[in-house]
C-alpha atoms as a PDB file:
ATOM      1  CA  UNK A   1      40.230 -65.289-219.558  1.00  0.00           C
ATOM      2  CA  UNK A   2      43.638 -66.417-220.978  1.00  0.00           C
ATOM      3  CA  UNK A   3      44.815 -63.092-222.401  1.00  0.00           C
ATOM      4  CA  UNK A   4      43.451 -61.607-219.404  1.00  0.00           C
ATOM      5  CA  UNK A   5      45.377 -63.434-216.970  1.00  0.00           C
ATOM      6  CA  UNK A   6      48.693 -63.318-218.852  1.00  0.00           C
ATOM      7  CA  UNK A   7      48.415 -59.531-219.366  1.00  0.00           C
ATOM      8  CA  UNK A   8      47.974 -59.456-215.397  1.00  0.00           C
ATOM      9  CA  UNK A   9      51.155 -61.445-214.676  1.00  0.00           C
ATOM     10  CA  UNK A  10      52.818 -59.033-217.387  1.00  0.00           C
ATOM     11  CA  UNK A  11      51.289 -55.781-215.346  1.00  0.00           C
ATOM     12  CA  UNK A  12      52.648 -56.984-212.107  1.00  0.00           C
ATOM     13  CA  UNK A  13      55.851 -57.389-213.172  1.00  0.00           C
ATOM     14  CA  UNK A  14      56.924 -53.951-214.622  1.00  0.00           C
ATOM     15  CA  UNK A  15      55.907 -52.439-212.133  1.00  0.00           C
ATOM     16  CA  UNK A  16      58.815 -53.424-208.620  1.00  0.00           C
ATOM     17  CA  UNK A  17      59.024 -57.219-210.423  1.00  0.00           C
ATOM     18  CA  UNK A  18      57.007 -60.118-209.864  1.00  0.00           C
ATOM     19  CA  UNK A  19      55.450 -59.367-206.395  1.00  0.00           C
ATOM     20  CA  UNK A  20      51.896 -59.879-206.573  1.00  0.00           C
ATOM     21  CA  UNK A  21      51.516 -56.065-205.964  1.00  0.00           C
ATOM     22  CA  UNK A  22      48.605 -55.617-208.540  1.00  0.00           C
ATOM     23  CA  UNK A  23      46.784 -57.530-206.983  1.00  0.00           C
ATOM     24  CA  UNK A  24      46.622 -55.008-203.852  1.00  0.00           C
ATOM     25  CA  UNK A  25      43.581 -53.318-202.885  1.00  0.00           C
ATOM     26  CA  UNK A  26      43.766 -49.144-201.501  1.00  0.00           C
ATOM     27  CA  UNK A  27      44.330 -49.519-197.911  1.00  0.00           C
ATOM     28  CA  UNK A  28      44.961 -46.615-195.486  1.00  0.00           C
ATOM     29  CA  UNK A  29      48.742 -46.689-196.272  1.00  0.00           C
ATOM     30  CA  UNK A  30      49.153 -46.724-199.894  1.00  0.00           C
ATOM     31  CA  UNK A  31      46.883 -46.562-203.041  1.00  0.00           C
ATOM     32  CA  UNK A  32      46.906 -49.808-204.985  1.00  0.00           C
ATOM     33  CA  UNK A  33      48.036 -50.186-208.441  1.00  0.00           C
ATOM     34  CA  UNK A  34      44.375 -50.773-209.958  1.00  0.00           C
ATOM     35  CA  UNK A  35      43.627 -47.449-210.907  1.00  0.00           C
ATOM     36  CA  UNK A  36      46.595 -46.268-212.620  1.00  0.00           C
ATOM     37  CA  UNK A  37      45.599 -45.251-216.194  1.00  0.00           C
ATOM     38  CA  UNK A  38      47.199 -48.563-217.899  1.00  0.00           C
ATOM     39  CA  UNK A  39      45.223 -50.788-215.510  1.00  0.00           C
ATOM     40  CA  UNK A  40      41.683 -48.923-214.753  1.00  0.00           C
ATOM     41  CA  UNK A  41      38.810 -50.009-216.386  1.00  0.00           C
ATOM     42  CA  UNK A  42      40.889 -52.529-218.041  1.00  0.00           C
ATOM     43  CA  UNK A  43      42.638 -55.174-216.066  1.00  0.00           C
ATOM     44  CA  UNK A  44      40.419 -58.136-214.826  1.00  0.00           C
ATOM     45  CA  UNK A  45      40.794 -61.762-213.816  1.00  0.00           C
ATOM     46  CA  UNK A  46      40.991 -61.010-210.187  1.00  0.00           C
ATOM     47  CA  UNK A  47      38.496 -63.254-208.998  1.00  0.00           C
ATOM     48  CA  UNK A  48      40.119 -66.045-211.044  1.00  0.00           C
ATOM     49  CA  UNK A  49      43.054 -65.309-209.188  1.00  0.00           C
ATOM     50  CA  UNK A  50      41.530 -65.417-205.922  1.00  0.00           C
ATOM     51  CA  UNK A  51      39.551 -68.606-206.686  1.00  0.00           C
ATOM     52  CA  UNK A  52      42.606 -70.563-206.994  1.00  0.00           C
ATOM     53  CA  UNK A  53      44.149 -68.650-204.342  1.00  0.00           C
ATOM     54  CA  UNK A  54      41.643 -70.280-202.074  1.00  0.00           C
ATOM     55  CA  UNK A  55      41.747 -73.447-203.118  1.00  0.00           C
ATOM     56  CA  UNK A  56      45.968 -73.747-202.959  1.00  0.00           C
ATOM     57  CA  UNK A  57      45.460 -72.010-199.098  1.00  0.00           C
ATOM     58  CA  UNK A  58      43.145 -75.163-198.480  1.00  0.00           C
ATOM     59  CA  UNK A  59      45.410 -78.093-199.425  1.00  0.00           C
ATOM     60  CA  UNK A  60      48.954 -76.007-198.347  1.00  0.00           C
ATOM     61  CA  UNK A  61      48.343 -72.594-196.259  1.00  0.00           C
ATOM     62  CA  UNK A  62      51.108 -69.966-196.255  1.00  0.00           C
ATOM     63  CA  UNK A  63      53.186 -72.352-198.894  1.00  0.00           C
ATOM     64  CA  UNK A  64      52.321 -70.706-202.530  1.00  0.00           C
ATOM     65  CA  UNK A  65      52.622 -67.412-202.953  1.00  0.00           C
ATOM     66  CA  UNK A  66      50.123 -64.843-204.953  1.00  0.00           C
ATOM     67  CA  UNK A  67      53.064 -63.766-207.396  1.00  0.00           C
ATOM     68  CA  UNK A  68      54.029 -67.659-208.176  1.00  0.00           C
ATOM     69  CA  UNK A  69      50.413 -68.361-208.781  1.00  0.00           C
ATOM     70  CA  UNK A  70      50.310 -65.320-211.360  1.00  0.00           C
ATOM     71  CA  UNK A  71      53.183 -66.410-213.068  1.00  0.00           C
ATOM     72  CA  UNK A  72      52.060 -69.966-213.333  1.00  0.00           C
ATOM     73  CA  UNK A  73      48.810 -68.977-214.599  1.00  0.00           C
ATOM     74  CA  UNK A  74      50.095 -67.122-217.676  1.00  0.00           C
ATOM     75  CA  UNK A  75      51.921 -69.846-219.243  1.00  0.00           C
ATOM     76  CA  UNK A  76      49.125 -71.994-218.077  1.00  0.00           C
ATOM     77  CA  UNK A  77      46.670 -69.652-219.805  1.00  0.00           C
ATOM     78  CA  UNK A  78      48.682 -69.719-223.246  1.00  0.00           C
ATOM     79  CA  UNK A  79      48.794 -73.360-223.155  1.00  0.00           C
ATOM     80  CA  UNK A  80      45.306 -73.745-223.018  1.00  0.00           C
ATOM     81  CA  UNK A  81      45.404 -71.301-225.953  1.00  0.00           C
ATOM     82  CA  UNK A  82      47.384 -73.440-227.967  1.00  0.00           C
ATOM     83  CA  UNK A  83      50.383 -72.063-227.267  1.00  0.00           C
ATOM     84  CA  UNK A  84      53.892 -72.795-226.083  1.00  0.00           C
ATOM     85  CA  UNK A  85      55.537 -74.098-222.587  1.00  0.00           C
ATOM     86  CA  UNK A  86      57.770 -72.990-220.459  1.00  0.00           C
ATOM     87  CA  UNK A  87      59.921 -73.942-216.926  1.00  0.00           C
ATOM     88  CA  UNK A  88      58.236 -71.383-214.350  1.00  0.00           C
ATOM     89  CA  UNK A  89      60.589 -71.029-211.305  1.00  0.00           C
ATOM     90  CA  UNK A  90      59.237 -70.506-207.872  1.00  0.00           C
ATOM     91  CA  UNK A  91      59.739 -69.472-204.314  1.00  0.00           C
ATOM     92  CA  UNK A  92      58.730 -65.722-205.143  1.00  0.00           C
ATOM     93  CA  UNK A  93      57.084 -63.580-202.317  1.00  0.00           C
ATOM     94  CA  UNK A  94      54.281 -61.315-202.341  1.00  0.00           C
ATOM     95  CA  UNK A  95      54.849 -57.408-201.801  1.00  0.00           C
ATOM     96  CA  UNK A  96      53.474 -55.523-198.739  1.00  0.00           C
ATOM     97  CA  UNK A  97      52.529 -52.705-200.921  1.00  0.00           C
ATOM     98  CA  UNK A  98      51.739 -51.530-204.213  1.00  0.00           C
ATOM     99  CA  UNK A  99      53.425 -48.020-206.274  1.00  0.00           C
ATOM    100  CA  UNK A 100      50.687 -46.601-208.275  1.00  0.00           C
ATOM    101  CA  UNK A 101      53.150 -44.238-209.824  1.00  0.00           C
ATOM    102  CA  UNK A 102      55.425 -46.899-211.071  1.00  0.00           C
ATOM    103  CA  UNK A 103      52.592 -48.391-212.879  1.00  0.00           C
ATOM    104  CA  UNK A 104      51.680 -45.347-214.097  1.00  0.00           C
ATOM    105  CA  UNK A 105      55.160 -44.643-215.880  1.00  0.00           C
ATOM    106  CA  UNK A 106      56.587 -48.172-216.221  1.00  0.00           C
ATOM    107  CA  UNK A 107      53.790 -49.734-217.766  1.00  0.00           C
ATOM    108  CA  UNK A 108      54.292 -49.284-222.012  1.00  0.00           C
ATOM    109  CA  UNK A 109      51.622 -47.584-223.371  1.00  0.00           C
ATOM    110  CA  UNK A 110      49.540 -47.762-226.851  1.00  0.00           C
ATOM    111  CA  UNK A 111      50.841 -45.056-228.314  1.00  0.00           C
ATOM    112  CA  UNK A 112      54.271 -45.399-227.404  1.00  0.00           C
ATOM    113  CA  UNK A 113      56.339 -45.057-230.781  1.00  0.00           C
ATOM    114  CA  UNK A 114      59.136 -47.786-231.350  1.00  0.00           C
ATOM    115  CA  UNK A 115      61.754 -45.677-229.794  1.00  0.00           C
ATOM    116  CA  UNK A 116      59.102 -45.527-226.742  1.00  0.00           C
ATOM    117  CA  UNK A 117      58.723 -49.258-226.778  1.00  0.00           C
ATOM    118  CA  UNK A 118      62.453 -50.056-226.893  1.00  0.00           C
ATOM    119  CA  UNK A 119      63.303 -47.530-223.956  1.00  0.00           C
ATOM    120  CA  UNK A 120      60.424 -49.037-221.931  1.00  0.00           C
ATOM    121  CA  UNK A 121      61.559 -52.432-222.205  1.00  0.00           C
ATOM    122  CA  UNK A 122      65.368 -52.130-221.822  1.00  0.00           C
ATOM    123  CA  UNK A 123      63.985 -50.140-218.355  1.00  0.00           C
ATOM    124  CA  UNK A 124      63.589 -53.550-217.711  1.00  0.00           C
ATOM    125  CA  UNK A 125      66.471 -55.256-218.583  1.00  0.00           C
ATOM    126  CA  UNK A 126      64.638 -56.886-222.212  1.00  0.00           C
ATOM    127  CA  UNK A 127      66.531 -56.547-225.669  1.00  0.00           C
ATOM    128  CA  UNK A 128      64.575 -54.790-228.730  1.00  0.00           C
ATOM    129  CA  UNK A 129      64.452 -58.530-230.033  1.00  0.00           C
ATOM    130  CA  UNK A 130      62.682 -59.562-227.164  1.00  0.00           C
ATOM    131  CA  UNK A 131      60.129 -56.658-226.815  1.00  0.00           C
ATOM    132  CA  UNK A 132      59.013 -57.888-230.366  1.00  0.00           C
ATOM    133  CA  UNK A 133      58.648 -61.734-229.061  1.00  0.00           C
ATOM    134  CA  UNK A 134      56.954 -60.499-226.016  1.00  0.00           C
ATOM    135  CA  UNK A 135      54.567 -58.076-227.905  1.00  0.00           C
ATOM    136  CA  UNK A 136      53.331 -61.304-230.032  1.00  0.00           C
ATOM    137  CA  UNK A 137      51.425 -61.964-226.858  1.00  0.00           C
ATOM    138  CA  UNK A 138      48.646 -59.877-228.334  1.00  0.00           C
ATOM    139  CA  UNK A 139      47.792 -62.545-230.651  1.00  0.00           C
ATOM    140  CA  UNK A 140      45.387 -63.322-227.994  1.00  0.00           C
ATOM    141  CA  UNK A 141      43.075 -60.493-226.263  1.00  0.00           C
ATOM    142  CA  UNK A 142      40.887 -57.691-226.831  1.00  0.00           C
ATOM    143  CA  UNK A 143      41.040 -53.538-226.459  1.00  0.00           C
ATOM    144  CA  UNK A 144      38.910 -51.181-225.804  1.00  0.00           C
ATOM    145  CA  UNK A 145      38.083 -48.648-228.460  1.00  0.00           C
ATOM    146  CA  UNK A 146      39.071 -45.608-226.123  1.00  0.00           C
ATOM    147  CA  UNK A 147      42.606 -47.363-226.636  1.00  0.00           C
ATOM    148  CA  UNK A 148      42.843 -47.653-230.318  1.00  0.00           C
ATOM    149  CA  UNK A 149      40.117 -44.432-231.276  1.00  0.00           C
ATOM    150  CA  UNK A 150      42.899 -41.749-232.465  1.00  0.00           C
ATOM    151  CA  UNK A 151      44.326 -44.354-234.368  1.00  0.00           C
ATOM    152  CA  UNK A 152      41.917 -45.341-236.753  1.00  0.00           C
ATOM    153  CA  UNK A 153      40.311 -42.007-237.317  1.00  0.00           C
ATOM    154  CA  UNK A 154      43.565 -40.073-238.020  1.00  0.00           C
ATOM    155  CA  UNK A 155      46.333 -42.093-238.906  1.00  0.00           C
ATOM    156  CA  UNK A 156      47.249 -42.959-242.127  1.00  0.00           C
ATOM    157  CA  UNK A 157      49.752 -46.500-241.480  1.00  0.00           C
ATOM    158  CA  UNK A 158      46.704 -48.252-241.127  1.00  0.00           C
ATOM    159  CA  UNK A 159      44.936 -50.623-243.501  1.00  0.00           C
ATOM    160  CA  UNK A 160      41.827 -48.389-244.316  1.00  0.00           C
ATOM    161  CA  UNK A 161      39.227 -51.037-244.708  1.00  0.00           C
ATOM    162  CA  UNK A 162      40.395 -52.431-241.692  1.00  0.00           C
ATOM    163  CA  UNK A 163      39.916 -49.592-239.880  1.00  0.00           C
ATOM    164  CA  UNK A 164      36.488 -48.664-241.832  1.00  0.00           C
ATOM    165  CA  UNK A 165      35.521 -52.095-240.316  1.00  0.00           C
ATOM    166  CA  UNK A 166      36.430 -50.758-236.871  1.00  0.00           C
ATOM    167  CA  UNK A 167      34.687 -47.509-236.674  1.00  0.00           C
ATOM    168  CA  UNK A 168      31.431 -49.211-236.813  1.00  0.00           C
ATOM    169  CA  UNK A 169      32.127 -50.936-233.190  1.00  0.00           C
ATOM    170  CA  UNK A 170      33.941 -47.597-232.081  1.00  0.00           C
ATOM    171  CA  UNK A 171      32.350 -44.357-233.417  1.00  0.00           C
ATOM    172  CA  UNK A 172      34.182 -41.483-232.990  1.00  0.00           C
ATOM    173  CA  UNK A 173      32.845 -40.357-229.914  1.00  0.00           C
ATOM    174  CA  UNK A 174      31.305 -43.039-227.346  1.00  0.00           C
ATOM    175  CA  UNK A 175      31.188 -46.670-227.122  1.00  0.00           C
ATOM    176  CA  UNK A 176      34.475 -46.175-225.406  1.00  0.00           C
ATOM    177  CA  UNK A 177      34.504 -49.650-223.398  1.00  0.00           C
ATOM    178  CA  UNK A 178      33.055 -51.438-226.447  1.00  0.00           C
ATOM    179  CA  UNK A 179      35.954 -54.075-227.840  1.00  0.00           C
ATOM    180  CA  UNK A 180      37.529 -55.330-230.607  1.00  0.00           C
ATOM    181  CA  UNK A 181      40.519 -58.269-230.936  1.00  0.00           C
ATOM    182  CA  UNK A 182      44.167 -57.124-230.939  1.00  0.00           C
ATOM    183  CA  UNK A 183      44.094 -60.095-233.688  1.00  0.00           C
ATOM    184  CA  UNK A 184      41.514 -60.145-236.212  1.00  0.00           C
ATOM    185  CA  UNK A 185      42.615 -63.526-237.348  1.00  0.00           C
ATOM    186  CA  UNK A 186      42.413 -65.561-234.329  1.00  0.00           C
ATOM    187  CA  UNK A 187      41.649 -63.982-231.103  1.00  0.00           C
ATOM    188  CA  UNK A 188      41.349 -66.725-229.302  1.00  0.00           C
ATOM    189  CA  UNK A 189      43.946 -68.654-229.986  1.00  0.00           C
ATOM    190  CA  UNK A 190      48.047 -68.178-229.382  1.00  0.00           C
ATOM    191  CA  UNK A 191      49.543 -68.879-232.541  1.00  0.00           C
ATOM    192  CA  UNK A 192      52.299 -66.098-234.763  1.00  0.00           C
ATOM    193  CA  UNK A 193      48.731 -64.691-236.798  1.00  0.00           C
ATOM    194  CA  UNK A 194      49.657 -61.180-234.690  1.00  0.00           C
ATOM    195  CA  UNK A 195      52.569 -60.655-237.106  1.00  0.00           C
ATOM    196  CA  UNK A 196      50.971 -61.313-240.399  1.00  0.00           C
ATOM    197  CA  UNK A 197      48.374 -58.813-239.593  1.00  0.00           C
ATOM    198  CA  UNK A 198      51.582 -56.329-238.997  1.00  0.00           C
ATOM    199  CA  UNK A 199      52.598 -56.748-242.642  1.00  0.00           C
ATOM    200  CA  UNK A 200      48.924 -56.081-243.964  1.00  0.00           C
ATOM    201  CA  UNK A 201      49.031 -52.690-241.408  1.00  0.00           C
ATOM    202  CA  UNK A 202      46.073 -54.374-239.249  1.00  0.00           C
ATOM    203  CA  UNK A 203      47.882 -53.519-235.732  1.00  0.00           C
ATOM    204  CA  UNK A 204      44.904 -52.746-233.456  1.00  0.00           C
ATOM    205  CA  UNK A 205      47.061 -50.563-231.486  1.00  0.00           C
ATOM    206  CA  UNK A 206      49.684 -47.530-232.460  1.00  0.00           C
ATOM    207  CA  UNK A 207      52.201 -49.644-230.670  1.00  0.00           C
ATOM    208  CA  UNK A 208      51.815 -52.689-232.698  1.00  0.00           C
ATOM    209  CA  UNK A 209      51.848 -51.550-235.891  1.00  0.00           C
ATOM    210  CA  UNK A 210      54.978 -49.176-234.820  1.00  0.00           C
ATOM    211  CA  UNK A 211      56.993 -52.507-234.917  1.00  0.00           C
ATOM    212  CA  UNK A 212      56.290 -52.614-238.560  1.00  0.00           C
ATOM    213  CA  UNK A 213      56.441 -49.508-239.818  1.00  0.00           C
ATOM    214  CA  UNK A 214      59.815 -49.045-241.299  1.00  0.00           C
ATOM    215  CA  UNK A 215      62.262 -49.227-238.385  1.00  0.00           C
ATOM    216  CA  UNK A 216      64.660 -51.692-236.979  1.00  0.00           C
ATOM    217  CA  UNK A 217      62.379 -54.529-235.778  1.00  0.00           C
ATOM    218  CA  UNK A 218      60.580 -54.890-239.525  1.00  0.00           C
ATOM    219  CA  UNK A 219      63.187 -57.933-240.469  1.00  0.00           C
ATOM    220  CA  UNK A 220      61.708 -59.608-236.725  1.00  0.00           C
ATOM    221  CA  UNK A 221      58.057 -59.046-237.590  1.00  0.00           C
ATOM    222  CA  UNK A 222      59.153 -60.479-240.730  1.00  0.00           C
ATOM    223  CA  UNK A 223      60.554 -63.614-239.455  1.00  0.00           C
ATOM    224  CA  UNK A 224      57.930 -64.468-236.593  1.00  0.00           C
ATOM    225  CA  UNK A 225      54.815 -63.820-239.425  1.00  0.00           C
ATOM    226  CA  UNK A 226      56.678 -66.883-241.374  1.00  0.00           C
ATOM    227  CA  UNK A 227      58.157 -68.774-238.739  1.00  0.00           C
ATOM    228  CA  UNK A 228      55.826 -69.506-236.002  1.00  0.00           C
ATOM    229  CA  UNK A 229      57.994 -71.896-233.807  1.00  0.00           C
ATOM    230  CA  UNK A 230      61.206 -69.221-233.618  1.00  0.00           C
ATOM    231  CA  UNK A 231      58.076 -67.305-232.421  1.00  0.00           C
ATOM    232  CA  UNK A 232      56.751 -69.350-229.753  1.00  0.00           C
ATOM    233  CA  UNK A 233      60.692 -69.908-228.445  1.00  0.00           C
ATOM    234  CA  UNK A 234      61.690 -66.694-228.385  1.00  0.00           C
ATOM    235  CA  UNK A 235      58.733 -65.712-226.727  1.00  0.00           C
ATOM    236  CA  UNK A 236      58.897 -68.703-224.000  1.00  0.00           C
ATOM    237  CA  UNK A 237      62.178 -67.737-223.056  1.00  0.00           C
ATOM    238  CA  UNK A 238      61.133 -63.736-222.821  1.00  0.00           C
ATOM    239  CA  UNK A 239      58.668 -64.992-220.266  1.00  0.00           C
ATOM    240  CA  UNK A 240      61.472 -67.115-218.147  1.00  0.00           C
ATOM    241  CA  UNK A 241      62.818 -63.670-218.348  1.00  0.00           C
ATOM    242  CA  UNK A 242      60.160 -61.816-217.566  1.00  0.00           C
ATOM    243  CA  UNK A 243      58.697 -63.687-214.620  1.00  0.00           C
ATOM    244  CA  UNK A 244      62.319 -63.365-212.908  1.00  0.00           C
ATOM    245  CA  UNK A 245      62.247 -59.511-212.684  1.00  0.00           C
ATOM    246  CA  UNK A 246      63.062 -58.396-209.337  1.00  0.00           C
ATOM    247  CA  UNK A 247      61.643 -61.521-207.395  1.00  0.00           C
ATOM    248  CA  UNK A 248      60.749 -60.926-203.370  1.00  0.00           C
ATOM    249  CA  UNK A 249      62.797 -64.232-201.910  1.00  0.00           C
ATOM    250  CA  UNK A 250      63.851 -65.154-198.423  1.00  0.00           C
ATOM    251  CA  UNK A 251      62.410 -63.711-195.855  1.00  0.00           C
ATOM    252  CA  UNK A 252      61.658 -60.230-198.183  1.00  0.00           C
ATOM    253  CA  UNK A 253      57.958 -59.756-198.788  1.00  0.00           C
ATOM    254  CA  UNK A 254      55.020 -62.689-197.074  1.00  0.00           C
ATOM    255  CA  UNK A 255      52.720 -65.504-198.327  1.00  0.00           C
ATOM    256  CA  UNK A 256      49.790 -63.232-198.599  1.00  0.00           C
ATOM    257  CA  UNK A 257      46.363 -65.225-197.442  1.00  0.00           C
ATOM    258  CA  UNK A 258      44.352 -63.291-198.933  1.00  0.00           C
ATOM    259  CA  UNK A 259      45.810 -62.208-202.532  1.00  0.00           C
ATOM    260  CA  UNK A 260      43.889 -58.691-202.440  1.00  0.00           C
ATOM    261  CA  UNK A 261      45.656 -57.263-199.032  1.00  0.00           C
ATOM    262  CA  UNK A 262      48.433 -58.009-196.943  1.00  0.00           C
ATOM    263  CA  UNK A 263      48.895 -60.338-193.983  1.00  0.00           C
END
């Protein structure tokens, strides 16, 4: 569940900052977040979230917010992956409601080019340097072949046996939910093997391979496929970053009881 949970602390946060608002069922007042296109079908580790929701409300009710817990539980998640640490501030509070359209714009998608990418993640405040350290996070995780279909049927920046290997798992029509790793190297475990499957043109997605593909972030892809520690800093201190976008503090926001709806 690792890249799953770290991908949901990464959804909740471009879309109105850290606020637990993904986590948001439909209610009568607003439509949730879940079934925007980047998150339907796709985003899972809900129940994970609520387990240790329950368990925190039973030793300190109304202390620990649902955001905090997300954002603790994605570094907590690459650790136990094998990855790096990082200081994870607290005292956020959890949203009241969710913007389904926000996710539905904000949100970078897979086919985003690299001019895409870098507009998407300046929206937010992040350098083109650390959009690179921050995409590394798909050393870890799988996509479904609906996501990464176009690409390895009609584009040619793509290793071809690679994506020979591919087609077999995701034919060109159907099997749309069946999976394949973003890292063919080692899925399941956070380490810099993302980048060196960049410079062989094995990026799963349009997106990843877009940040090797003769632009200005080659020399970065570069670096992190030979240096995995700059990696694993750089990409710690994107997530400090990250997990302070647009916090709810104070009296702004609640300690949700229930992570799936509001107090």
């Amino acid at each position: 569940m690792g890249a799953s949970l770290l991908r949901l602390h990464f959804h909740d946060c471009f879309v109105q900052g850290c606020d637990a608002s993904v986590l948001l069922n439909d209610t009568s007042n607003f439509t949730g977040e879940q079934t925007a296109f980047p998150n339907v079908n796709s985003l899972r580790g809900f129940d994970v979230i609520d387990t240790i929701k329950s368990q925190v409300e039973s030793l300190c009710p109304g202390v620990v917010s649902c955001a905090d817990i997300l954002t603790v539980v994605a570094r907590d998640s690459v650790v136990a992956l094998g990855g790096p640490t990082w200081p994870v501030l607290l005292g956020r509070r959890d949203s009241t409601t969710a913007n389904l359209s926000a996710a539905n714009t904000d949100l970078p998608g897979p086919n985003l080019n690299l001019s895409g990418l870098i507009t998407s993640f300046a929206n937010k405040g992040f350098t083109a340097h650390e959009m690179v350290a921050l995409s590394g996070g798909h050393t870890i995780g799988q996509a479904r072949c609906i996501i990464f279909r176009s690409r390895i049927y009609n584009e040619t920046n793509i290793n071809s046996a690679f994506a020979t290997s591919l087609k077999a798992n995701c034919p060109s029509s159907g099997g749309d939910d069946n999976l394949a790793p973003l890292d063919i190297k080692s899925p399941n475990f956070f380490d810099n093997a993302y980048f060196k499957n960049l410079l062989s043109q094995k990026g799963l997605l349009h997106s990843d391979q877009e940040l090797f593909n003769g632009g200005s972030t080659d020399s970065l892809v570069i670096a992190y496929s030979s240096n995995p520690v700059s990696f694993w800093i750089d990409f710690a201190k994107a997530m400090v970053k990250m997990g302070n976008l647009s916090p709810l503090t104070g009296t702004s926001g609640q300690i949700r009881t229930k992570c799936s709806k509001v107090n």
